[in-house]
C-alpha atoms as a PDB file:
ATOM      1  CA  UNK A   1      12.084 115.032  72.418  1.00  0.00           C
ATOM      2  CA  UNK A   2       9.374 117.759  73.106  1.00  0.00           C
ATOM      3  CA  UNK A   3       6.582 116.528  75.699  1.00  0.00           C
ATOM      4  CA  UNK A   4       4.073 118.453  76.795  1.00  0.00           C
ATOM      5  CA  UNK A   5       3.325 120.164  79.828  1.00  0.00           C
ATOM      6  CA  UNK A   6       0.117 121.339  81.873  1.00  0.00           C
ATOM      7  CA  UNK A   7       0.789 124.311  84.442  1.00  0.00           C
ATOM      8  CA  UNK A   8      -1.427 126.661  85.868  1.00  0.00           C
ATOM      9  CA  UNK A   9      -1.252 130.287  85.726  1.00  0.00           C
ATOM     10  CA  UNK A  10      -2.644 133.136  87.759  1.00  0.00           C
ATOM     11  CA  UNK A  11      -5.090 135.215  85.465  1.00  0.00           C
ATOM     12  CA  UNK A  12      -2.426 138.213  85.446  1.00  0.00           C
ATOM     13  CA  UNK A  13       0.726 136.203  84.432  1.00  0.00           C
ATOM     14  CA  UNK A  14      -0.798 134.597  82.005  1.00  0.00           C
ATOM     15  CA  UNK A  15      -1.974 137.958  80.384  1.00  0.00           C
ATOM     16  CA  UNK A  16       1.741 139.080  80.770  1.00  0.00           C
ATOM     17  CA  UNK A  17       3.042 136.570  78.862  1.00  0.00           C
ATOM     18  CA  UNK A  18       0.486 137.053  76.156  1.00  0.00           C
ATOM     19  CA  UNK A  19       0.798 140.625  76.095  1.00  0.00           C
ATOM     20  CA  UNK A  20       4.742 140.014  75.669  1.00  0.00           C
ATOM     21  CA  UNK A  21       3.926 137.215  72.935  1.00  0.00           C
ATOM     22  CA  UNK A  22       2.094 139.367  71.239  1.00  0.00           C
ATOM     23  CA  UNK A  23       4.705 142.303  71.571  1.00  0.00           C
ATOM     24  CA  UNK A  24       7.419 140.486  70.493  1.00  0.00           C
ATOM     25  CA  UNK A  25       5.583 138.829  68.013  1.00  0.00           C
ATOM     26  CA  UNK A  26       6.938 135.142  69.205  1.00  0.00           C
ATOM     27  CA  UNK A  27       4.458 132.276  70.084  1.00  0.00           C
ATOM     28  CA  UNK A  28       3.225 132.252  73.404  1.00  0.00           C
ATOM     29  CA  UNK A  29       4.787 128.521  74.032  1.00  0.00           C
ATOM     30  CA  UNK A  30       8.453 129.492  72.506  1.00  0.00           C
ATOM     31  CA  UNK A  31       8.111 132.243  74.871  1.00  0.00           C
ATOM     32  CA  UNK A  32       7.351 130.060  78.212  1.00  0.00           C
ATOM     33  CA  UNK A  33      10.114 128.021  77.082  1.00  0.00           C
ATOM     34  CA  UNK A  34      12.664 130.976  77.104  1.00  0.00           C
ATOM     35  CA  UNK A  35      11.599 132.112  80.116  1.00  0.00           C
ATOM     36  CA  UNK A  36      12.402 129.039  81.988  1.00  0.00           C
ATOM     37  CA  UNK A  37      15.580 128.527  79.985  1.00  0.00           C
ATOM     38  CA  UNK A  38      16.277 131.739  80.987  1.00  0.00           C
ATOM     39  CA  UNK A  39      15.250 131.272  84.993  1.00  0.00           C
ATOM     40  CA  UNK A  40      16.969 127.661  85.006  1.00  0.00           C
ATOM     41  CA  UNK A  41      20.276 129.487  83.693  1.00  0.00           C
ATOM     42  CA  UNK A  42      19.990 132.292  86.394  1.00  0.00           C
ATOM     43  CA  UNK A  43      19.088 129.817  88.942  1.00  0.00           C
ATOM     44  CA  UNK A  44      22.632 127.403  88.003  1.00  0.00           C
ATOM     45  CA  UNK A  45      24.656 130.724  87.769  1.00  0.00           C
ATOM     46  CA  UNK A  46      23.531 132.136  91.501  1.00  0.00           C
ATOM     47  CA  UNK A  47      24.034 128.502  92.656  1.00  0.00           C
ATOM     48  CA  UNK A  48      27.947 128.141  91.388  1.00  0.00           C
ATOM     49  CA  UNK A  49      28.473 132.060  92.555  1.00  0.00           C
ATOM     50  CA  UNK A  50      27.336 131.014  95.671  1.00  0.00           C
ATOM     51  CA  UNK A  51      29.999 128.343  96.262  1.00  0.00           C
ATOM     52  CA  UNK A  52      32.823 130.022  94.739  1.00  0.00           C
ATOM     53  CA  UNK A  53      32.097 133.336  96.222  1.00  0.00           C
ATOM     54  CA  UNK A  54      33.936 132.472  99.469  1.00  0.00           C
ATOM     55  CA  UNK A  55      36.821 131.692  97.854  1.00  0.00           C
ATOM     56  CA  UNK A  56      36.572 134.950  95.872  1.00  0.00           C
ATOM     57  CA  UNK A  57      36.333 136.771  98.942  1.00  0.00           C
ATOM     58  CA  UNK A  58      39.286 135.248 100.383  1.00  0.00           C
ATOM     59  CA  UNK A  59      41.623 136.156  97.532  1.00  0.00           C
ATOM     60  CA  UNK A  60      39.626 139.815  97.746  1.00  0.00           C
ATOM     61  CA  UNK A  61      38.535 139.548  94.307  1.00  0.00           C
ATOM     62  CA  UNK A  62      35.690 141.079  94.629  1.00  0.00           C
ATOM     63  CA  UNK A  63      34.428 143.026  91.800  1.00  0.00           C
ATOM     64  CA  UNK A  64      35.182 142.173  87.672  1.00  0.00           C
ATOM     65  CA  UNK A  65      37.927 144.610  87.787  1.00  0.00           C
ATOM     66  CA  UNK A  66      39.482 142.745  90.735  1.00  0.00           C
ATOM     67  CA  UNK A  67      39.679 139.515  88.559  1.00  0.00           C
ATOM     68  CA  UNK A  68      41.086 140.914  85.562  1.00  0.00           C
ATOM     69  CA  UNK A  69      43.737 142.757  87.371  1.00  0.00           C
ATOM     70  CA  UNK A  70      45.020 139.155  88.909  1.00  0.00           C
ATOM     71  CA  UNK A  71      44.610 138.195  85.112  1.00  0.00           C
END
């Protein structure tokens, strides 16, 4: 189900994200809802990093080559 909701934007975001609407020719709404897709999936992904990364650490796997050479 879709609802609708009311934020407010400053005066210069807003124009960003019409400016990139209009760029990328896609509506300004399917736009907003990317973006926060987008932040909500960034914000999940720093949160689990964040809890595993001490374990990482400990087992000095540290970069992406680090954890396909234990692969």
């Amino acid at each position: 189900m879709n609802r609708v909701l009311n934020i407010r934007l400053p005066d210069d975001l807003r124009e960003d994200l019409m400016a990139l609407s209009r760029e990328e020719n896609i509506p300004f709404s399917s736009l907003v809802r990317e973006s926060l897709r987008e932040y909500v999936a960034v914000r999940r992904f720093r949160r689990l990093r964040g809890k595993v990364l001490p374990f990482a650490e400990s087992q000095s796997l540290l970069t992406d080559e680090d954890v396909f050479k234990k692969l």
